[in-house]
N, C-alpha and C. Protein backbone atom coordinates (compact mmCIF):
# COMPACT_ATOMS: atom_id res chain seq x y z
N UNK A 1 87.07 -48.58 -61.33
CA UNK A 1 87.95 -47.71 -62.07
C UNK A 1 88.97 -48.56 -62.82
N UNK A 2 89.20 -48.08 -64.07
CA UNK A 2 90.00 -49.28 -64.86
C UNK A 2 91.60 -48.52 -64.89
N UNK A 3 92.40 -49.24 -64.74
CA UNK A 3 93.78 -49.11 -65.22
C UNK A 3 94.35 -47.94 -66.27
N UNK A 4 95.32 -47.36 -65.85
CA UNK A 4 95.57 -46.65 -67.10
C UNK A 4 94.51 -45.73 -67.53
N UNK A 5 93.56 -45.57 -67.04
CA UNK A 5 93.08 -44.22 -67.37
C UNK A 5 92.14 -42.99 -66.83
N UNK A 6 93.11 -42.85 -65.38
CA UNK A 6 92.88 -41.32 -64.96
C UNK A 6 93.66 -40.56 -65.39
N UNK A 7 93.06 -39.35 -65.74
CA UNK A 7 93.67 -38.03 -66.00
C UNK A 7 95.08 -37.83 -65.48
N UNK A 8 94.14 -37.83 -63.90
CA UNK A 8 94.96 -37.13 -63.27
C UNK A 8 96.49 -37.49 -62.97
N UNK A 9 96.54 -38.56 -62.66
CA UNK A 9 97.93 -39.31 -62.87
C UNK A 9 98.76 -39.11 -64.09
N UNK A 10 98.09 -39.15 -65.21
CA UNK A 10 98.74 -38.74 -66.56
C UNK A 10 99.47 -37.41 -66.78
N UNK A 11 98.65 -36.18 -65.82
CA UNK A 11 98.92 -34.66 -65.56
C UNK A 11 100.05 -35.03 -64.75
N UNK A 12 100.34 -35.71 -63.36
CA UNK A 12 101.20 -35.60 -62.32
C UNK A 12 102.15 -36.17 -62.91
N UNK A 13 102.42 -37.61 -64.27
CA UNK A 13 103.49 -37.68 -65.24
C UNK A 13 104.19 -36.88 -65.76
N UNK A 14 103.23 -36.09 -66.60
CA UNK A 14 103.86 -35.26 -67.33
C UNK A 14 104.45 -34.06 -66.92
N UNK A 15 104.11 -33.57 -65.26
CA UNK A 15 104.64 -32.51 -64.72
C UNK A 15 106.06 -32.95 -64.23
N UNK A 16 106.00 -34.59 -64.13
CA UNK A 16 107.33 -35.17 -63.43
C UNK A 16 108.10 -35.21 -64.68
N UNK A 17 108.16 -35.89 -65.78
CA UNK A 17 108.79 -35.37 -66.72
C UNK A 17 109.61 -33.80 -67.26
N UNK A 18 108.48 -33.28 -66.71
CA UNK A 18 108.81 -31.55 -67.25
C UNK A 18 109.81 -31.23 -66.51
N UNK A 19 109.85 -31.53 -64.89
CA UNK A 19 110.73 -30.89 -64.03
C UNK A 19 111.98 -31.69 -64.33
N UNK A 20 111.72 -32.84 -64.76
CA UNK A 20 113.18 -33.75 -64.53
C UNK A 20 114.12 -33.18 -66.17
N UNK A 21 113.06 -33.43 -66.99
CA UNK A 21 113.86 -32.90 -68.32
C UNK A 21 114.33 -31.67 -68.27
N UNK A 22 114.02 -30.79 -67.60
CA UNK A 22 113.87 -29.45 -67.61
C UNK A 22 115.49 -28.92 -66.92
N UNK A 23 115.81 -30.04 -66.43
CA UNK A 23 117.27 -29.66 -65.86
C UNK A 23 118.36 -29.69 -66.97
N UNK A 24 118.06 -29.87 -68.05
CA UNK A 24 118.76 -29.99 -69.01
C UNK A 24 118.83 -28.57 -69.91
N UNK A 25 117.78 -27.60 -69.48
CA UNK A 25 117.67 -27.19 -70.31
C UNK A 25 117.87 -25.52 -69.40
N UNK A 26 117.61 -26.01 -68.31
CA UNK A 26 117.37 -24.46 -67.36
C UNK A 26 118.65 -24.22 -66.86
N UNK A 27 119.02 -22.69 -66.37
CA UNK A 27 119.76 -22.43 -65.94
C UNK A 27 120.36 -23.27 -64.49
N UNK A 28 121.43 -23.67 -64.41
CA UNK A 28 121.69 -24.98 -63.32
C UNK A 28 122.20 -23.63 -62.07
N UNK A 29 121.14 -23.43 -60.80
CA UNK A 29 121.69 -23.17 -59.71
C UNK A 29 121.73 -23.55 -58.45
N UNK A 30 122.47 -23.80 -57.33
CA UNK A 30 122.10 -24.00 -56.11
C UNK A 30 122.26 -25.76 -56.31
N UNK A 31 121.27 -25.95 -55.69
CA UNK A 31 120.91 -27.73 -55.98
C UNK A 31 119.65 -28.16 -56.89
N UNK A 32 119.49 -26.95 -57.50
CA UNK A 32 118.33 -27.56 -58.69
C UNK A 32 118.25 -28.69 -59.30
N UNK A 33 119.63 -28.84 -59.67
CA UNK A 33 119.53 -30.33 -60.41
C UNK A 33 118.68 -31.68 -59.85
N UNK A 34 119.88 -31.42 -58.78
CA UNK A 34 119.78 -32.86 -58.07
C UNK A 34 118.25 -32.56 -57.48
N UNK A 35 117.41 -31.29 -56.60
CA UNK A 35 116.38 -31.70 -56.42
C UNK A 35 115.18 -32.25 -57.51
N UNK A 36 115.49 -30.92 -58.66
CA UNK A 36 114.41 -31.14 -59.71
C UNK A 36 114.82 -32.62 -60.34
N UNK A 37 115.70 -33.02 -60.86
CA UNK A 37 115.88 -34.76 -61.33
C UNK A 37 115.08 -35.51 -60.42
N UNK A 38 115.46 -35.85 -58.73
CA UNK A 38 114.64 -36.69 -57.86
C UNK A 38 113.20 -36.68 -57.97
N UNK A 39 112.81 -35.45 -57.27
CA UNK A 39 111.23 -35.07 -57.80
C UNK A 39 110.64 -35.78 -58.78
N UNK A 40 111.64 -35.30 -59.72
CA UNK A 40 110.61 -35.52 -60.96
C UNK A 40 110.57 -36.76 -61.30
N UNK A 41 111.62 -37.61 -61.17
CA UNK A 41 111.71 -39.25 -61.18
C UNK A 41 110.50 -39.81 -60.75
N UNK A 42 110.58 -39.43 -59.21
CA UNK A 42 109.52 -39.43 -57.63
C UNK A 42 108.40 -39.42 -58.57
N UNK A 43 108.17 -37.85 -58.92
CA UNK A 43 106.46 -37.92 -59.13
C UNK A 43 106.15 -38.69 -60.48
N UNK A 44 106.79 -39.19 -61.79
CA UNK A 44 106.90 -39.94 -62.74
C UNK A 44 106.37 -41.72 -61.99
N UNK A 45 107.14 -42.37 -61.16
CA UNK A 45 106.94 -43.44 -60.47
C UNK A 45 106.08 -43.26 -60.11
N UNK A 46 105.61 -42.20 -58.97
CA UNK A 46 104.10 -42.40 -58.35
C UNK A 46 103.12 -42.43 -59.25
N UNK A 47 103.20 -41.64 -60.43
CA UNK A 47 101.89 -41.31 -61.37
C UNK A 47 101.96 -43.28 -61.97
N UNK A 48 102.63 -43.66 -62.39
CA UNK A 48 102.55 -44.74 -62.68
C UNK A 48 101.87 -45.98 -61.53
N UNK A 49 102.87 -45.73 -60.56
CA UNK A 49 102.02 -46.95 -59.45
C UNK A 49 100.46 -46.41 -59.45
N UNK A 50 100.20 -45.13 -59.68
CA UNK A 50 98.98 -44.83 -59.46
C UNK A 50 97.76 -45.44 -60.69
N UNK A 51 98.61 -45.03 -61.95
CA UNK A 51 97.84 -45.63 -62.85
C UNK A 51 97.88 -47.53 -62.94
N UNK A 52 98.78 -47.97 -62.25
CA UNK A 52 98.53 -49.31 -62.18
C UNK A 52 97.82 -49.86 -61.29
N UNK A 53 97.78 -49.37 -60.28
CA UNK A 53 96.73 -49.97 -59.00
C UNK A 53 96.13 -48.37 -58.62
N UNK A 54 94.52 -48.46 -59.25
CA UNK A 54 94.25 -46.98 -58.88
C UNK A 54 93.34 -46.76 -57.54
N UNK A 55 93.41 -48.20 -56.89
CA UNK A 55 92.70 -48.06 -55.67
C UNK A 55 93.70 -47.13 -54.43
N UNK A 56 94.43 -46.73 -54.32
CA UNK A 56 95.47 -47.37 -53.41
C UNK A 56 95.84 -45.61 -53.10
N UNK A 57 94.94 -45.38 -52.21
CA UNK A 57 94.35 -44.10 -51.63
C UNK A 57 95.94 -42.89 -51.00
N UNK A 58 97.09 -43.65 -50.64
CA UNK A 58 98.08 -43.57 -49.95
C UNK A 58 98.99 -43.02 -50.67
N UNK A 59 98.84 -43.47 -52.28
CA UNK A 59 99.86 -42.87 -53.16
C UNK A 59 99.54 -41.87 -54.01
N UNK A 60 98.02 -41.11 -53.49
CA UNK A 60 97.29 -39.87 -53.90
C UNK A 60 98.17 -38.87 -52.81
N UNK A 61 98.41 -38.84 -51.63
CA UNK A 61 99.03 -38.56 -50.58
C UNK A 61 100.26 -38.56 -50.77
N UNK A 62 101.32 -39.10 -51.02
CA UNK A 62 102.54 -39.35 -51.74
C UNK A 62 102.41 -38.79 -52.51
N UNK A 63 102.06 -38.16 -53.74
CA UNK A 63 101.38 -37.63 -54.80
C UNK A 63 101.82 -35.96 -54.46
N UNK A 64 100.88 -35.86 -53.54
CA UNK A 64 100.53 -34.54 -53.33
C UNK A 64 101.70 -34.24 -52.25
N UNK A 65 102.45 -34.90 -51.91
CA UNK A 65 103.25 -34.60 -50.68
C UNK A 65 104.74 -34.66 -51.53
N UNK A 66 104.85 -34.56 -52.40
CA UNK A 66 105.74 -34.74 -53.60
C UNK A 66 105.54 -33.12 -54.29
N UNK A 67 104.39 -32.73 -55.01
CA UNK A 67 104.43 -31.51 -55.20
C UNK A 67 104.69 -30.28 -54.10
N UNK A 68 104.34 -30.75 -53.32
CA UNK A 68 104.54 -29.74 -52.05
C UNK A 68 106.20 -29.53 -51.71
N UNK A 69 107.01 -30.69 -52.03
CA UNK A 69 108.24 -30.65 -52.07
C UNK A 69 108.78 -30.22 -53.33
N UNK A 70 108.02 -30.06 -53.91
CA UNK A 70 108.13 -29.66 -55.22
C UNK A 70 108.51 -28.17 -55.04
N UNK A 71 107.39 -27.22 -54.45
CA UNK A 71 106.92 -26.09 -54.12
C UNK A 71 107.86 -25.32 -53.66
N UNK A 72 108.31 -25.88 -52.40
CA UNK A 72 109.29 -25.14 -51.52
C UNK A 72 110.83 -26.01 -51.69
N UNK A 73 110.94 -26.35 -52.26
CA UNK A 73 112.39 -26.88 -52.86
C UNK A 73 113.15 -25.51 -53.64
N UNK A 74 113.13 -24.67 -54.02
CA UNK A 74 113.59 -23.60 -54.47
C UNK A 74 114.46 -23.15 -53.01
N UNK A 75 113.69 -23.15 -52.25
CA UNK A 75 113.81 -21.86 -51.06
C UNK A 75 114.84 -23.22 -50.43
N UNK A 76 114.55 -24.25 -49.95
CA UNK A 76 115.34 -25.33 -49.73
C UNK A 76 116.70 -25.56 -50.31
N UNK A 77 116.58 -25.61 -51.80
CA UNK A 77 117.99 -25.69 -52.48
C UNK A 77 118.47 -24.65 -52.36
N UNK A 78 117.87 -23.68 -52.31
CA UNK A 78 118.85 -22.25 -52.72
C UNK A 78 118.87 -22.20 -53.76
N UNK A 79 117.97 -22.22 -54.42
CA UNK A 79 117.86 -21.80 -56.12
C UNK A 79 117.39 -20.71 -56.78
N UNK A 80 116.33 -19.98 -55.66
CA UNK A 80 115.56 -19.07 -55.77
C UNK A 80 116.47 -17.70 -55.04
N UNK A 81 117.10 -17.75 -54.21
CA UNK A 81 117.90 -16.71 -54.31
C UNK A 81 118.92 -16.13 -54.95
N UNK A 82 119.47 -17.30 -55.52
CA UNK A 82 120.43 -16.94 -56.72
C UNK A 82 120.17 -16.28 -58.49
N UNK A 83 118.96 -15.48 -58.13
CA UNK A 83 118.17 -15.19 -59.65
C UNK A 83 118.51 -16.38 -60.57
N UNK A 84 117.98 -17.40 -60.42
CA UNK A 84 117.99 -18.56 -61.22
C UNK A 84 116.13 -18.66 -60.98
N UNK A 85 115.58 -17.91 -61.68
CA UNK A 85 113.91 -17.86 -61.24
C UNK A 85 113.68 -19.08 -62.33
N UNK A 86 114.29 -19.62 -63.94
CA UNK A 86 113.84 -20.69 -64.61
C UNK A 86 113.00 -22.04 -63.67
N UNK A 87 114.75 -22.47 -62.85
CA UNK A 87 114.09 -23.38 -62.23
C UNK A 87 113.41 -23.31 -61.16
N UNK A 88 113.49 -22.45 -60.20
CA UNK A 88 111.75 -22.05 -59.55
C UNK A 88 110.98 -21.95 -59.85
N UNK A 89 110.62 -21.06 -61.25
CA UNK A 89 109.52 -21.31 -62.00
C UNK A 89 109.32 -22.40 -62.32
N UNK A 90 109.75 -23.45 -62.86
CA UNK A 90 109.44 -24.60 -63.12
C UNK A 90 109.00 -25.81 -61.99
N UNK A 91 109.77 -25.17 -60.68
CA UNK A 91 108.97 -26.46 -59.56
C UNK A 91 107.77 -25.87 -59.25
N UNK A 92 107.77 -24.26 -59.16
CA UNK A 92 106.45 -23.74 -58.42
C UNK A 92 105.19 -24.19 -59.12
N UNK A 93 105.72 -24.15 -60.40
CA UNK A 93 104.18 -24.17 -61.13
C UNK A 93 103.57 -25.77 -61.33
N UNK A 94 105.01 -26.57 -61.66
CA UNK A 94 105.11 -28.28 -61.93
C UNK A 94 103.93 -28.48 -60.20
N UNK A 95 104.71 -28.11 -59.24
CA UNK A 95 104.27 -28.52 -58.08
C UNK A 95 102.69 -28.28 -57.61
N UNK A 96 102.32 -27.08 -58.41
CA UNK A 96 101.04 -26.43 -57.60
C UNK A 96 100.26 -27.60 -58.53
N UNK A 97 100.87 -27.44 -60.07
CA UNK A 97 100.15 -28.32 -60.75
C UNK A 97 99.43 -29.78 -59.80
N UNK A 98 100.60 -30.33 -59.55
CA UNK A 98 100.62 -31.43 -59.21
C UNK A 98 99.73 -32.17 -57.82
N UNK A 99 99.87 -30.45 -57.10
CA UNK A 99 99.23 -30.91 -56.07
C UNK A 99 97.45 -30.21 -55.45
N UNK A 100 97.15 -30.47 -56.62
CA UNK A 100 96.02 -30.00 -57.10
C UNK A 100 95.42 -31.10 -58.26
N UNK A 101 96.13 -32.13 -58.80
CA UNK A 101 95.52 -33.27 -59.61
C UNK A 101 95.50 -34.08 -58.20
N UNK A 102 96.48 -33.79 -57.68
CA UNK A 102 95.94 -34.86 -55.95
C UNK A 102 95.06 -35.24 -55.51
N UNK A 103 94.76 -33.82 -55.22
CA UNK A 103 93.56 -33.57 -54.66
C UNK A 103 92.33 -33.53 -55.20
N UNK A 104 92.30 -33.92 -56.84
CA UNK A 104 90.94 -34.50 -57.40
C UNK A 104 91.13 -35.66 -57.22
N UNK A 105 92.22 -35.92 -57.40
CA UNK A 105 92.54 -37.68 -57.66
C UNK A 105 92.13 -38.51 -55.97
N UNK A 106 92.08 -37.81 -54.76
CA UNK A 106 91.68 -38.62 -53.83
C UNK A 106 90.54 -39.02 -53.79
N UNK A 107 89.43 -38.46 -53.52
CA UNK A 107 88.19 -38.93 -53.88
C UNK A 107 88.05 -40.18 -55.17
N UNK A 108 88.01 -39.90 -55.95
CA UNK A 108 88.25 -41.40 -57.28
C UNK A 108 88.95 -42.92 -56.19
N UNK A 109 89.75 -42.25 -56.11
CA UNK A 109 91.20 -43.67 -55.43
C UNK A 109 90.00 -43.88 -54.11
N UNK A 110 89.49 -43.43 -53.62
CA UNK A 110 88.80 -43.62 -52.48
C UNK A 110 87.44 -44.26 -52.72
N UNK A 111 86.83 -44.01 -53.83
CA UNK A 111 85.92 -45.01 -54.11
C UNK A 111 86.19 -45.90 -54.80
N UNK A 112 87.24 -46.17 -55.65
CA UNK A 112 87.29 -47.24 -56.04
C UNK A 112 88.51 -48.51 -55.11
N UNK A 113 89.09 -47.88 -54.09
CA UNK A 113 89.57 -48.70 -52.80
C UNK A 113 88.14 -49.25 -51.96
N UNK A 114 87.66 -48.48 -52.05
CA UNK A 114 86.30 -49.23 -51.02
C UNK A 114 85.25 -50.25 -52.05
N UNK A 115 85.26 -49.93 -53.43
CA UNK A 115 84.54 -50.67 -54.27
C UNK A 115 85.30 -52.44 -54.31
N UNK A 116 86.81 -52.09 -53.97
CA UNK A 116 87.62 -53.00 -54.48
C UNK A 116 87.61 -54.23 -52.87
N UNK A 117 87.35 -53.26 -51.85
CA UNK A 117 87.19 -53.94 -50.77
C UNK A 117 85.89 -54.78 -50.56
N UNK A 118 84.50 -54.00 -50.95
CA UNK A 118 83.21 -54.58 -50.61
C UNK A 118 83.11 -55.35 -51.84
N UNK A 119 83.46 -55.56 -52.81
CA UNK A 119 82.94 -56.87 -53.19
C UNK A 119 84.12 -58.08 -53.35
């Protein structure tokens, strides 16, 4: 598998982007900020380590364990009870996104970690 070009990592970028920019633009409640900025930093870095070393099965997992925090971070910050649904909407969907390119993306990272091992 060559560098720089799975999908899927490129999708889990651009969802990290969306959530992090997105604080700029959405209604600010609860701790939205500060979670949606981290996250989205978080899943921006991972999509990258991922596209740089795409063997490396652990940061598909990180990956997906990132959207999941993604997911339930509303209910966590307290963002979602305060009818501030923008930025819930924006982790629920960033997140499901995200953790669902994961989970194509393990299998790939998994053969090409074992390709990278046997020869």
């Amino acid at each position: 598998m060559k560098k720089w070009t799975r999908w899927e990592d490129w999708v889990a970028i651009a969802a990290g982007l969306a959530v992090a920019l997105s604080t700029m633009f959405l209604t600010q409640m609860g701790a939205s900020v500060s979670i949606m900025l981290v996250l989205g930093v978080l899943l921006v870095v991972s999509g990258l380590v991922n596209l740089a070393w795409p063997g490396m099965v652990a940061m598909e997992y990180v990956q997906g364990g990132l959207g999941v925090l993604l997911i339930i971070s509303p209910w966590v910050g307290r963002y979602v009870e305060t009818g501030a649904f923008g930025p819930a909407w924006m982790s629920w969907i960033c997140g499901a996104i995200v953790v669902v390119v994961a989970a194509l993306a393990i299998r790939p990272a998994m053969r090409a970690h074992h390709d990278a091992i046997t020869h």
